[in-house]
N, C-alpha and C. Protein backbone atom coordinates (compact mmCIF):
# COMPACT_ATOMS: atom_id res chain seq x y z
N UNK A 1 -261.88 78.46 124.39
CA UNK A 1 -260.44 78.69 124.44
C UNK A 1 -260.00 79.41 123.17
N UNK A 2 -259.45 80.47 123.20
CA UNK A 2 -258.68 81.22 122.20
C UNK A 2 -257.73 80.35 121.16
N UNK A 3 -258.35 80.11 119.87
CA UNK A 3 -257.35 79.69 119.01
C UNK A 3 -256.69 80.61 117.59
N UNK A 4 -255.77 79.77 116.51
CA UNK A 4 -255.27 80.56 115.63
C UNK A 4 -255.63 79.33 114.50
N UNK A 5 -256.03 79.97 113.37
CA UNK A 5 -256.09 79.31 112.65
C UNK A 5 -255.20 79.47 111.07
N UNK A 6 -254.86 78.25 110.41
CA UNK A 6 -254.00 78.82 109.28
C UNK A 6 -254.36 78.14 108.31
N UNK A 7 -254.07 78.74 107.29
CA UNK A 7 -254.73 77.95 105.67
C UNK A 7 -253.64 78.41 104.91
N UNK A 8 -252.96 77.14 104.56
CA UNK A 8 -251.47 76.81 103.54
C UNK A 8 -251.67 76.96 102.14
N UNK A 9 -253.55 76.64 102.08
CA UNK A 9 -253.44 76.66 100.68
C UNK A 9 -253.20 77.66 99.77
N UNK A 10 -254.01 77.54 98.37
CA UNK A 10 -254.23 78.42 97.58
C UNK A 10 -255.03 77.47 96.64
N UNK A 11 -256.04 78.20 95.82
CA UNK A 11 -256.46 77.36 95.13
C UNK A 11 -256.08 77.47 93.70
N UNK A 12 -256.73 76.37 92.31
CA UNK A 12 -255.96 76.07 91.72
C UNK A 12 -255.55 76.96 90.59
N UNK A 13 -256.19 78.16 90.90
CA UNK A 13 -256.04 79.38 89.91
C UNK A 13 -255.05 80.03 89.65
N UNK A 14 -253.70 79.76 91.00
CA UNK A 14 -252.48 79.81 90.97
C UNK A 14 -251.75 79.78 92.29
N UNK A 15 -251.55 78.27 92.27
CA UNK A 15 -250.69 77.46 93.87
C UNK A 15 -249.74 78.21 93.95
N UNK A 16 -248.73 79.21 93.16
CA UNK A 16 -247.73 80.09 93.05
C UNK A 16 -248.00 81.01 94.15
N UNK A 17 -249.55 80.99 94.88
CA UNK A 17 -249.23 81.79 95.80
C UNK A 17 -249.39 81.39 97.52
N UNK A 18 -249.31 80.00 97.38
CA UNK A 18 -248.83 79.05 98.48
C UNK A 18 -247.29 79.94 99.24
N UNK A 19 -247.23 80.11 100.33
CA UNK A 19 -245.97 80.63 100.87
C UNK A 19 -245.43 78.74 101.37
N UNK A 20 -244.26 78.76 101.38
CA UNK A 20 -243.42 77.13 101.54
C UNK A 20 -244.13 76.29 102.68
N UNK A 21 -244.20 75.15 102.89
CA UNK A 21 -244.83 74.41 103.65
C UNK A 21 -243.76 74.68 104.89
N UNK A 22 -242.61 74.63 104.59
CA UNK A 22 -241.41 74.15 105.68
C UNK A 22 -241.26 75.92 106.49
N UNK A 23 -242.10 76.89 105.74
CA UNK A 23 -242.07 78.12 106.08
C UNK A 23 -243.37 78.06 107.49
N UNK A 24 -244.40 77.68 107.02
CA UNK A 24 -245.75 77.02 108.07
C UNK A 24 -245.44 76.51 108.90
N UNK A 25 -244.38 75.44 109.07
CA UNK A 25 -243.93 74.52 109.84
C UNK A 25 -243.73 75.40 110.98
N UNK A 26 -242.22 76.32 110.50
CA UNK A 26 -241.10 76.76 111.29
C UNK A 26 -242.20 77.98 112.25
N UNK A 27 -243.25 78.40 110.88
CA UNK A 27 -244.20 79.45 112.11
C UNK A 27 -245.04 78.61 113.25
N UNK A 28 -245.57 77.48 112.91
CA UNK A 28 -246.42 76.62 113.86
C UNK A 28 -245.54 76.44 114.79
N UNK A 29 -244.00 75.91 114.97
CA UNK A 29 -243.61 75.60 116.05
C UNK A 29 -243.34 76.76 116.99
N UNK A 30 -242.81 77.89 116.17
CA UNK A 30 -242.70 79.54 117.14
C UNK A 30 -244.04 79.52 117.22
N UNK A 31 -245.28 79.42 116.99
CA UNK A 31 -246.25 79.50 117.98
C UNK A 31 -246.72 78.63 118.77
N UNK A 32 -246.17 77.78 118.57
CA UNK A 32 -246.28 76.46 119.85
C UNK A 32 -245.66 76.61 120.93
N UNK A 33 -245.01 77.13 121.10
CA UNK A 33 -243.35 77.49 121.57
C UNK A 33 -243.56 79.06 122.09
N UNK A 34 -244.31 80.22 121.68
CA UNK A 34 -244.31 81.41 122.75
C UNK A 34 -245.69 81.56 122.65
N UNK A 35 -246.89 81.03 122.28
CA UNK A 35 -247.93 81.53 122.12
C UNK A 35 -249.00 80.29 123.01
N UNK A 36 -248.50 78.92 123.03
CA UNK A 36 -249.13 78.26 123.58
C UNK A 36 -250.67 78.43 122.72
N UNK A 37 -250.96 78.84 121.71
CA UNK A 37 -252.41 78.44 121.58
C UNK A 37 -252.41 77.43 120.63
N UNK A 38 -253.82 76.89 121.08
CA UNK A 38 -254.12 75.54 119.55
C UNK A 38 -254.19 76.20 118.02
N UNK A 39 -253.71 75.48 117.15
CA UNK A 39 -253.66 75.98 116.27
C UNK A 39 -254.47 74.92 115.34
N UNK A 40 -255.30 75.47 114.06
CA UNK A 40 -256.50 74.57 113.61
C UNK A 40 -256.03 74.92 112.21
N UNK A 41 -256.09 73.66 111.25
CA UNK A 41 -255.15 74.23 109.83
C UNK A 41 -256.38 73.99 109.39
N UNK A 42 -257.25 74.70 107.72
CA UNK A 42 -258.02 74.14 107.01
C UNK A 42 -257.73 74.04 105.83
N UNK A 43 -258.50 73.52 105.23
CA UNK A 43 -258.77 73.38 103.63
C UNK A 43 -259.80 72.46 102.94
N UNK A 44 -259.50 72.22 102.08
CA UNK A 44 -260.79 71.67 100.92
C UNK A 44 -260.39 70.15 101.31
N UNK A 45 -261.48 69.52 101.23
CA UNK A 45 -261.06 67.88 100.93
C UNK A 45 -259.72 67.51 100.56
N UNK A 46 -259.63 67.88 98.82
CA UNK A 46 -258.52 67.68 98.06
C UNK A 46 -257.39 68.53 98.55
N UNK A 47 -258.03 68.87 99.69
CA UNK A 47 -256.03 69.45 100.38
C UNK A 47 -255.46 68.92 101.34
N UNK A 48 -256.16 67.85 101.72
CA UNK A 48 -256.42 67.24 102.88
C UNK A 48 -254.34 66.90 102.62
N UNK A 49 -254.22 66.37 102.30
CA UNK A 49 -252.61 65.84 101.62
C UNK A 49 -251.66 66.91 102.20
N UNK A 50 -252.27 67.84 101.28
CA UNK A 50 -250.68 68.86 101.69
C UNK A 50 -251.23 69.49 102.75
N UNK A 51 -251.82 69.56 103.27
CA UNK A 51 -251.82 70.20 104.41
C UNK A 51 -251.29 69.41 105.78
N UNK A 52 -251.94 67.92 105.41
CA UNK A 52 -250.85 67.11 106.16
C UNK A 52 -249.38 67.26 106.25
N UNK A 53 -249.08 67.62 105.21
CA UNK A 53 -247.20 67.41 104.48
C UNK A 53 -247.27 69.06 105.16
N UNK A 54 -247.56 69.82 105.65
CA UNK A 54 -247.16 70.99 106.90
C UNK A 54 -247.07 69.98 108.38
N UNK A 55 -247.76 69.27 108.61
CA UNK A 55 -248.05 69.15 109.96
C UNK A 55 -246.94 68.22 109.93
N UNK A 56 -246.42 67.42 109.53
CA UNK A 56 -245.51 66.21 108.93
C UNK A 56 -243.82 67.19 108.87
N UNK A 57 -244.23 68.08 108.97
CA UNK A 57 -242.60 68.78 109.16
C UNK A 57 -242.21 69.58 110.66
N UNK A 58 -243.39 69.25 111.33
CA UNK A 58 -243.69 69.98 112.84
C UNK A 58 -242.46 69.31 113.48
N UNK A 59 -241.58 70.46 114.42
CA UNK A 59 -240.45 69.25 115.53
C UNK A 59 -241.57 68.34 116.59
N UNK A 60 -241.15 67.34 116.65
CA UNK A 60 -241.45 66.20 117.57
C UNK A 60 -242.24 67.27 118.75
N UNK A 61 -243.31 66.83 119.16
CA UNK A 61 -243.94 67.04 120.62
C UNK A 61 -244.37 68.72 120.03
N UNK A 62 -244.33 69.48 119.16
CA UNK A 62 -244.86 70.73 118.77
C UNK A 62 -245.88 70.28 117.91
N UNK A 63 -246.74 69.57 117.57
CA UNK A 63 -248.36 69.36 117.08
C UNK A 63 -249.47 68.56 117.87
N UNK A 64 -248.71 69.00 119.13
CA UNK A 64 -249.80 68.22 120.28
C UNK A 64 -251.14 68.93 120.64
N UNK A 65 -250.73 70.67 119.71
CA UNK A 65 -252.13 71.76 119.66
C UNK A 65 -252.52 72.23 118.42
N UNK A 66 -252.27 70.85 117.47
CA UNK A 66 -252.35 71.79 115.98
C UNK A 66 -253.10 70.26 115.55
N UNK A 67 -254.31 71.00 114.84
CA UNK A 67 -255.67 69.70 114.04
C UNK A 67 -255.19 69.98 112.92
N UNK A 68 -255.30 69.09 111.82
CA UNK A 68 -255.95 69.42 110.98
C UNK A 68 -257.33 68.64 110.44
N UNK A 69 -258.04 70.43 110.13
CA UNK A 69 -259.56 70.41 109.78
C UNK A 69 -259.41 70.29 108.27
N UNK A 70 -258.75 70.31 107.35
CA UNK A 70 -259.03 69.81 106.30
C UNK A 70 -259.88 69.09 105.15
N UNK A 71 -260.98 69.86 105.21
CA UNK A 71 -262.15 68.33 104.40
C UNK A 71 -262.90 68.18 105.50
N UNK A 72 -262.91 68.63 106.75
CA UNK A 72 -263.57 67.85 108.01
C UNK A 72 -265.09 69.22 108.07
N UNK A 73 -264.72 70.42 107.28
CA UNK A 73 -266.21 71.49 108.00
C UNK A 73 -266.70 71.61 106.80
N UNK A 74 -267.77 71.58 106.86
CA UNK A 74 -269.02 72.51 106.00
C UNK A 74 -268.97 74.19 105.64
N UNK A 75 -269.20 74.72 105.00
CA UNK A 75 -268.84 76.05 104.77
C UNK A 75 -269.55 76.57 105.96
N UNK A 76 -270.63 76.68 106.61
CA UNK A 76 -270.88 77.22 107.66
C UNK A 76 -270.19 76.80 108.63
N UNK A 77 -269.82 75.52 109.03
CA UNK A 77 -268.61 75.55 110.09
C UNK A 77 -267.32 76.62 110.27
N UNK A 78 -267.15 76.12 108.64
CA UNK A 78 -265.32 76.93 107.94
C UNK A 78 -265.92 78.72 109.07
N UNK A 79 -266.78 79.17 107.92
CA UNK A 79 -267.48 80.65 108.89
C UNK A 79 -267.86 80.98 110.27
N UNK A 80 -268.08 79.97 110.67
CA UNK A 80 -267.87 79.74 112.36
C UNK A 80 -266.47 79.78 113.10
N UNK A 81 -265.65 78.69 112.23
CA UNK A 81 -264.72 78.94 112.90
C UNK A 81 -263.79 79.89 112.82
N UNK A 82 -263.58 80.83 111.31
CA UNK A 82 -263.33 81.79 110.97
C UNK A 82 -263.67 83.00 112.05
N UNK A 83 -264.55 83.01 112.45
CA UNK A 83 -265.70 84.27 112.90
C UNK A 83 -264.77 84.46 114.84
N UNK A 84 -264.95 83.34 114.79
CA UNK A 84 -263.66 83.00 116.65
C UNK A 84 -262.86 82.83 116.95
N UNK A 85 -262.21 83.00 115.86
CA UNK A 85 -260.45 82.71 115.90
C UNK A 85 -259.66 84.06 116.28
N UNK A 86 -258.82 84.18 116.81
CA UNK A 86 -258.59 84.97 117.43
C UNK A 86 -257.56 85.74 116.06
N UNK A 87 -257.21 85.05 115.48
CA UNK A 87 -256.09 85.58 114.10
C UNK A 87 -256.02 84.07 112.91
N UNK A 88 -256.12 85.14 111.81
CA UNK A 88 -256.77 83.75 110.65
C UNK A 88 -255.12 84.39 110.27
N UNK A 89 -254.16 83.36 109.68
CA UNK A 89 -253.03 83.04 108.81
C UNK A 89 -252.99 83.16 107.75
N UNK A 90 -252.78 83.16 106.25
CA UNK A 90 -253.50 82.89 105.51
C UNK A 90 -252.99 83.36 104.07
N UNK A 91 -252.70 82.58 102.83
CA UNK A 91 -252.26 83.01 101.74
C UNK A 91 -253.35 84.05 101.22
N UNK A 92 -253.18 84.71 100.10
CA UNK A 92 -254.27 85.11 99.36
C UNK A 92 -255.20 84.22 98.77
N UNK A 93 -256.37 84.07 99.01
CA UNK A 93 -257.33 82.69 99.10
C UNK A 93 -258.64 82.91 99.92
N UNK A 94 -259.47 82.43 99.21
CA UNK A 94 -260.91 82.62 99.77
C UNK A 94 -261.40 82.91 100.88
N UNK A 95 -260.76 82.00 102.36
CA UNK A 95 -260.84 82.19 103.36
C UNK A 95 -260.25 83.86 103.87
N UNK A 96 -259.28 84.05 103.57
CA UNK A 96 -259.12 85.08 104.02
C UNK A 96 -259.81 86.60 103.00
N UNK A 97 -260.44 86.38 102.30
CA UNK A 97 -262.22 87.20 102.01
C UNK A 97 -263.09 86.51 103.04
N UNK A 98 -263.34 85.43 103.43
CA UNK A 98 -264.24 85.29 104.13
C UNK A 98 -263.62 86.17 105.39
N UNK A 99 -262.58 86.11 106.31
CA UNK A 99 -262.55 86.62 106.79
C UNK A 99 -262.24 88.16 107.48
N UNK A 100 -261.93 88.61 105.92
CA UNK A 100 -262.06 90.14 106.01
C UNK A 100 -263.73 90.80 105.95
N UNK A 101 -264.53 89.49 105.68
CA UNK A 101 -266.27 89.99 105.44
C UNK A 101 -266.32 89.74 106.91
N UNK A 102 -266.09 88.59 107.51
CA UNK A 102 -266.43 88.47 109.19
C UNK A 102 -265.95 89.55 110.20
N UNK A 103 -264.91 90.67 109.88
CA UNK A 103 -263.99 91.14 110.66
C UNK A 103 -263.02 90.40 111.48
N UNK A 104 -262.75 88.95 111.26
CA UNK A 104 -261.62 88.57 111.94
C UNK A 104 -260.34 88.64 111.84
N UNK A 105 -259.30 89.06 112.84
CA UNK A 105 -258.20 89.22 112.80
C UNK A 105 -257.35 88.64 111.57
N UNK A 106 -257.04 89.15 110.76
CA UNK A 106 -255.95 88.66 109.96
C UNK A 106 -254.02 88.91 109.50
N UNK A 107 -253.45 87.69 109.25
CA UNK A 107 -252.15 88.27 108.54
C UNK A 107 -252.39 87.41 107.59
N UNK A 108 -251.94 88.20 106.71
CA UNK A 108 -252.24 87.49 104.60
C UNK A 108 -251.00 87.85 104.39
N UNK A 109 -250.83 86.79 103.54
CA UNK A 109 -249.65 86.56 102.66
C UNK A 109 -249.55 86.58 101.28
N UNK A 110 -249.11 87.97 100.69
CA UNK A 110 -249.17 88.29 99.07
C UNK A 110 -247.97 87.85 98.58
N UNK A 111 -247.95 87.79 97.14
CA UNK A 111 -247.06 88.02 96.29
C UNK A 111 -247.00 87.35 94.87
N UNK A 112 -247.89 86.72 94.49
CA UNK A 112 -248.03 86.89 92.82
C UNK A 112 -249.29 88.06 92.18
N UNK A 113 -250.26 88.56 93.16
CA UNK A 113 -250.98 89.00 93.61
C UNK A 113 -250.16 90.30 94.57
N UNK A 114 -250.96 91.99 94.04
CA UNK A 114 -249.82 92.62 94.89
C UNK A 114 -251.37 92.84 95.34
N UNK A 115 -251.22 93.70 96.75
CA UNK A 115 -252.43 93.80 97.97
C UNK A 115 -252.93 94.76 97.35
N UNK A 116 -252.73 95.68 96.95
CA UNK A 116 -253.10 96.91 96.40
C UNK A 116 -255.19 96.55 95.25
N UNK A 117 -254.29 95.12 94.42
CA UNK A 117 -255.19 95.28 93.83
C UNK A 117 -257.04 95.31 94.65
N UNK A 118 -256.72 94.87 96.03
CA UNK A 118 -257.87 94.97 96.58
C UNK A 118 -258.12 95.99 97.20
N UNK A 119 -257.49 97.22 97.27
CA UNK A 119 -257.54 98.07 97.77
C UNK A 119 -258.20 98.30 99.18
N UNK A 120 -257.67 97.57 99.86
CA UNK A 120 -258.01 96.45 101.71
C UNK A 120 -257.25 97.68 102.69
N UNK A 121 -258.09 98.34 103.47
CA UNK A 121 -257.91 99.42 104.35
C UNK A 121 -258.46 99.35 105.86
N UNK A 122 -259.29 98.19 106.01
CA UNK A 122 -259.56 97.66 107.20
C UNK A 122 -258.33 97.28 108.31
N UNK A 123 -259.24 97.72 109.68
CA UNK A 123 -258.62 97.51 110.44
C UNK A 123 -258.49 95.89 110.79
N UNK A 124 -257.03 95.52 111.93
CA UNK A 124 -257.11 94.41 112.17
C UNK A 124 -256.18 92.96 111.13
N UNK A 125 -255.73 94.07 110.34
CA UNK A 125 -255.60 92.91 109.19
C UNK A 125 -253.85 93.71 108.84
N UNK A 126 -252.96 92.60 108.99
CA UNK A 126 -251.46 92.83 108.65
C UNK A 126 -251.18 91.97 107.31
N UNK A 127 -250.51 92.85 106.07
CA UNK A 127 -250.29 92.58 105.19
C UNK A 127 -249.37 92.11 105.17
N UNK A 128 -248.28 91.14 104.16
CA UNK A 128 -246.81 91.25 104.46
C UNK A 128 -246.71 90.75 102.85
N UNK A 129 -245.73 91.46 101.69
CA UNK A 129 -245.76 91.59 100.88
C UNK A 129 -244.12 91.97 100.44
N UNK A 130 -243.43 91.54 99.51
CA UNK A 130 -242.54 91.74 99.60
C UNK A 130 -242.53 91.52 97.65
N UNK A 131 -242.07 93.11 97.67
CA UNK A 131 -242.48 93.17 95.97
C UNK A 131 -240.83 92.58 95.00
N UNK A 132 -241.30 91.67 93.94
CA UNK A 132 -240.25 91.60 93.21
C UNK A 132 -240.78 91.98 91.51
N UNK A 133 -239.67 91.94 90.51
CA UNK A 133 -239.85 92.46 89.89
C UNK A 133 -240.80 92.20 88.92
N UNK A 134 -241.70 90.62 89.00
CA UNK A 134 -242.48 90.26 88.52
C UNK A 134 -243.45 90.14 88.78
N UNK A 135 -243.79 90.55 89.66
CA UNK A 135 -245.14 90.83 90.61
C UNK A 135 -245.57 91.80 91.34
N UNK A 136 -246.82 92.02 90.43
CA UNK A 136 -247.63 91.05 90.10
C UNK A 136 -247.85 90.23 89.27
N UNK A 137 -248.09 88.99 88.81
CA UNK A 137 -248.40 87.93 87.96
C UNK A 137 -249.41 87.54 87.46
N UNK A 138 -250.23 87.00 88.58
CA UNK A 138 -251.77 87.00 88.44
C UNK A 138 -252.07 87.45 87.30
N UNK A 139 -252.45 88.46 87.75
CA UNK A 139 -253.62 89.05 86.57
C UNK A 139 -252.68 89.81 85.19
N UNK A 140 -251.67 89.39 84.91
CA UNK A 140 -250.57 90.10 83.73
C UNK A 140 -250.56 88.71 83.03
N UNK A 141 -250.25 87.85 83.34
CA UNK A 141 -250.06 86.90 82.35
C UNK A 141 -251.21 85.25 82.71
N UNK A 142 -250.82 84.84 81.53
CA UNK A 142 -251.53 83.12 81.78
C UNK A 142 -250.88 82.41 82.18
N UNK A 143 -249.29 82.01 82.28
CA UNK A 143 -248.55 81.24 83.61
C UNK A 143 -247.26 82.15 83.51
N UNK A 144 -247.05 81.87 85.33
CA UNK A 144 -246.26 82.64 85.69
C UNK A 144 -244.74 82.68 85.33
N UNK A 145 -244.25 84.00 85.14
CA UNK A 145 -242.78 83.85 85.05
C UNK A 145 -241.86 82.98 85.48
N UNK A 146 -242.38 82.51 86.79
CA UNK A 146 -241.00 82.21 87.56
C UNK A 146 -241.46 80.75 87.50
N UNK A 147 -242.29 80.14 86.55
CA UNK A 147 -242.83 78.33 86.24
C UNK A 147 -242.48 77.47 87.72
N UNK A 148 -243.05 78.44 88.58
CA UNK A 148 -243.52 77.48 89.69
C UNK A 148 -242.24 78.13 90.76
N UNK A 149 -241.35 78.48 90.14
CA UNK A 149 -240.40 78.76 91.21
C UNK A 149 -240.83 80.42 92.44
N UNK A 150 -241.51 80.23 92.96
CA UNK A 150 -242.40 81.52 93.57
C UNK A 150 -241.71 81.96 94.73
N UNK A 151 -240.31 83.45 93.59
CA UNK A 151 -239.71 83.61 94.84
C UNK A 151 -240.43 84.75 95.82
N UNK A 152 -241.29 85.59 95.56
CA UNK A 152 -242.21 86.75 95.69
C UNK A 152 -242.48 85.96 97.08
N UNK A 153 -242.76 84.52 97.37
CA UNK A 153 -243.49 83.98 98.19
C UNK A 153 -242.31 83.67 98.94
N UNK A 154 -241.21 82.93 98.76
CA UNK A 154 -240.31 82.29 99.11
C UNK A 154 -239.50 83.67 100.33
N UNK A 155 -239.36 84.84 99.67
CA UNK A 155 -238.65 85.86 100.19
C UNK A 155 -239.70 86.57 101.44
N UNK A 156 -240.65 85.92 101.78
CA UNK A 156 -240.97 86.26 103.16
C UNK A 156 -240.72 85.00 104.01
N UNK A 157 -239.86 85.31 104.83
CA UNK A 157 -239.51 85.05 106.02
C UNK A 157 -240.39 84.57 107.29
N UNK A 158 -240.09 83.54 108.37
CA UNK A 158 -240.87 83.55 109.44
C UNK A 158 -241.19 85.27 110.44
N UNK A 159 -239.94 85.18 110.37
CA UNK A 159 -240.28 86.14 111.76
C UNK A 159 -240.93 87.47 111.49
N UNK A 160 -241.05 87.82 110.51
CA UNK A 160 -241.97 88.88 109.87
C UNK A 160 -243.31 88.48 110.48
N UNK A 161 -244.06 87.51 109.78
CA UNK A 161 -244.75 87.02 109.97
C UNK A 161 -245.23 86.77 111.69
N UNK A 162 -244.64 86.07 112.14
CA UNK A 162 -245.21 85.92 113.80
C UNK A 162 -244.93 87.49 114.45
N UNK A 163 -244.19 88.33 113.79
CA UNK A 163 -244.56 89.21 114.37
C UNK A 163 -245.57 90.23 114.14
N UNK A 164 -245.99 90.45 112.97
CA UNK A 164 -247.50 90.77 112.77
C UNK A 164 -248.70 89.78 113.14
N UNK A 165 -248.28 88.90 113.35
CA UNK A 165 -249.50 88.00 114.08
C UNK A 165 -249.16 88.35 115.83
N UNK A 166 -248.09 88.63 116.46
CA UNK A 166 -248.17 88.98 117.80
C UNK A 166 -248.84 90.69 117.57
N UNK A 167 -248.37 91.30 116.61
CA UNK A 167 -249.40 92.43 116.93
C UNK A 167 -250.71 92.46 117.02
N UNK A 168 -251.07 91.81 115.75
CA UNK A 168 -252.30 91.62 115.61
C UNK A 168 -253.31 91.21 117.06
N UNK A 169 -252.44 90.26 118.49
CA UNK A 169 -252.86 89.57 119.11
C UNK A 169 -252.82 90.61 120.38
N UNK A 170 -251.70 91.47 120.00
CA UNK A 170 -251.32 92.34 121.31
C UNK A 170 -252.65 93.76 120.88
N UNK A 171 -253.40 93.65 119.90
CA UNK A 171 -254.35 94.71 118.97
C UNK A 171 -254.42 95.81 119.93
N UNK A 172 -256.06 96.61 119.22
CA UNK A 172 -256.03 96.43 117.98
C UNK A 172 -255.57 96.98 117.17
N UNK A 173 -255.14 96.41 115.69
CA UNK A 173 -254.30 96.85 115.25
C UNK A 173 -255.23 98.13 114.41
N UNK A 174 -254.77 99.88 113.99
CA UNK A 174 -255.78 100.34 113.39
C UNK A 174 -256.06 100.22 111.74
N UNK A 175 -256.75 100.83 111.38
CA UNK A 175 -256.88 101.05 109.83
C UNK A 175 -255.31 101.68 109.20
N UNK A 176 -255.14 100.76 108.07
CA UNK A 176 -253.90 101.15 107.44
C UNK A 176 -254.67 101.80 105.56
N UNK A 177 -253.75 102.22 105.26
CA UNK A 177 -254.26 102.20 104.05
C UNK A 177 -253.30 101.58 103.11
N UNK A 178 -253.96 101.32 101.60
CA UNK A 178 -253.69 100.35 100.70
C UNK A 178 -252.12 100.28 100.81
N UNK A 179 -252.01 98.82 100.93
CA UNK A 179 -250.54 98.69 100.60
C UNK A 179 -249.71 99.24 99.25
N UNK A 180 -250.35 99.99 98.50
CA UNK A 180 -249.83 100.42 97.32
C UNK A 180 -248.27 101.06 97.01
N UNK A 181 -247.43 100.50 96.60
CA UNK A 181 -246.00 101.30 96.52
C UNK A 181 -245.15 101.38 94.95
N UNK A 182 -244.79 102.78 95.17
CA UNK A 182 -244.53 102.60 93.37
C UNK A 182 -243.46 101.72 92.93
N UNK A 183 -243.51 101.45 91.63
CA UNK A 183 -242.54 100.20 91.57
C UNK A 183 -241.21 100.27 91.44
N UNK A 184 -240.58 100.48 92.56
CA UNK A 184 -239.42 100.33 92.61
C UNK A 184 -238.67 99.20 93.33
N UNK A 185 -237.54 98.78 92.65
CA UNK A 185 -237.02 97.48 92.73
C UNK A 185 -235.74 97.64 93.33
N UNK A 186 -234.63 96.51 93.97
CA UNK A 186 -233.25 96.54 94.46
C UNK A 186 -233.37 95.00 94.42
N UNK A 187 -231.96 94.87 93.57
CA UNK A 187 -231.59 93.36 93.94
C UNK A 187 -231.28 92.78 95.21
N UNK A 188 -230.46 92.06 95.34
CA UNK A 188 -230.06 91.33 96.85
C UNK A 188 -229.40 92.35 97.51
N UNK A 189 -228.68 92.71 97.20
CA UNK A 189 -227.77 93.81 97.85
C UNK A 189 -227.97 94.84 97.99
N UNK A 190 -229.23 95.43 97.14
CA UNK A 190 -229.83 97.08 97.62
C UNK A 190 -229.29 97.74 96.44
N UNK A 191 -229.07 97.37 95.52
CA UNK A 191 -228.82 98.05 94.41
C UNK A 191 -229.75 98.23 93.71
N UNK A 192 -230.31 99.82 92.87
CA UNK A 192 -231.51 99.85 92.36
C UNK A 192 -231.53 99.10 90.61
N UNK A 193 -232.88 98.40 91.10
CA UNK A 193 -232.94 97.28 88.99
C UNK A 193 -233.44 98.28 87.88
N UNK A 194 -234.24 99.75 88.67
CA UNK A 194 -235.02 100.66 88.03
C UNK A 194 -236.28 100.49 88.60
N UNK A 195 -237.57 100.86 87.69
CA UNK A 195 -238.58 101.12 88.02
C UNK A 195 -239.17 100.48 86.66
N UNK A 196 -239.87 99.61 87.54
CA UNK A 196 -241.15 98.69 86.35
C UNK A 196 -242.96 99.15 86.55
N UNK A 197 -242.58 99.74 85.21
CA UNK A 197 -244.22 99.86 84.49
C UNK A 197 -245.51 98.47 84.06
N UNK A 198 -246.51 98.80 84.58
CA UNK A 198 -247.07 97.33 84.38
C UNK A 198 -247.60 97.56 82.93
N UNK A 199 -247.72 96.66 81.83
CA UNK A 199 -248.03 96.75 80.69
C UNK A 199 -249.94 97.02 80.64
N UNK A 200 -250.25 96.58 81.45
CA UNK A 200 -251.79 96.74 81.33
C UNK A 200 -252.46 98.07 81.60
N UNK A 201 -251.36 98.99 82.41
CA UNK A 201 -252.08 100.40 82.44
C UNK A 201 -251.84 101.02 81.67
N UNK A 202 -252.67 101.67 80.90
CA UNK A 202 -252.62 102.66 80.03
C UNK A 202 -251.95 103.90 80.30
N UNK A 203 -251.18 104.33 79.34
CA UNK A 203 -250.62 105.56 79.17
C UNK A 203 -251.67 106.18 79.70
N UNK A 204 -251.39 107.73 80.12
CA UNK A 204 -252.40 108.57 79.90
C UNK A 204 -251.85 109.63 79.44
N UNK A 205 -250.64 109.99 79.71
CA UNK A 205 -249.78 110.86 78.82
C UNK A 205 -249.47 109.93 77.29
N UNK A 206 -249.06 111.11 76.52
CA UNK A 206 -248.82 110.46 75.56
C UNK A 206 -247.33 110.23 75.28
């Protein structure tokens, strides 16, 4: 039977790029709700918790097709089940390298981390990225600007989301190239903030 699988986490190198639990929720029940498929959550042992605290915000009678595998597979399982899933979910996080090495369907979720840095051009795979003015983070500093408050993450939306996962499902989707975009910024209202230079690239003009 055709399933979807999703991974909430992130690991501990920076949880900043966890997208909201109550954000997982609201997508699990729109796919409970027009997609009818089972949905299989994973993670590490030690995530076993919060990954519960997603399933724990599901409306009543919408997790009657959603496990959680949490702590429950072996890394060759995790790659098994990765490998048959019809569309992997997925923050920026290990699994979803594993499953850009398997070719399985993906939508990833950036934003302390911009996509670019992987320079990811494969088909099959929907980015959704929504640049603010501090991100990327990751790799610029040792803790993040926004001390946990991760709006980069916060400012993607459900329905973005299920709808690159219905493309992905309606496929295939083709080769895109790097999400790369120059840095230009607008506050809430569309007003431009300017254009931010990242400190780590070198001049090359002088």
């Amino acid at each position: 039977q055709p399933y979807l699988v999703i991974n909430p986490n992130a690991s501990d190198l920076m949880i900043e790029r966890r997208w909201p639990t109550r954000r997982f929720a609201a997508l699990i029940d729109q796919l409970s709700t027009r997609l009818k498929l089972p949905v299989l959550l994973i993670g590490l042992p030690s995530e076993q918790a919060y990954v519960a605290s997603v399933v724990e915000l599901l409306h009543e009678g919408e997790n009657a097709q959603v496990q959680n595998l949490a702590g429950a597979l072996s890394l060759g399982g995790l790659l098994a089940l990765l490998e048959r899933a019809r569309c992997l979910i997925t923050n920026d996080t290990g699994p979803m390298h594993m499953a850009w090495a398997l070719g399985t369907p993906a939508v990833c979720l950036f934003g302390p981390v911009d996509p670019a840095h992987y320079g990811w051009s494969g088909a099959n795979v929907e980015i959704v990225y929504h640049r603010v003015y501090c991100s990327p983070c990751l790799h610029e500093a040792d803790e993040p600007p926004c001390r946990g408050d991760n709006i980069c993450m916060q400012r993607i939306e459900v329905d973005p989301v299920l709808a690159a996962i219905q493309r992905i499902l309606a496929g295939p989707v083709p080769n895109h190239p790097s999400a790369f975009e120059p840095g230009f910024f607008v506050d809430d209202g569309g007003l431009p903030l300017g254009r931010v230079v990242r400190g780590s690239i070198e001049k090359v003009v002088s």
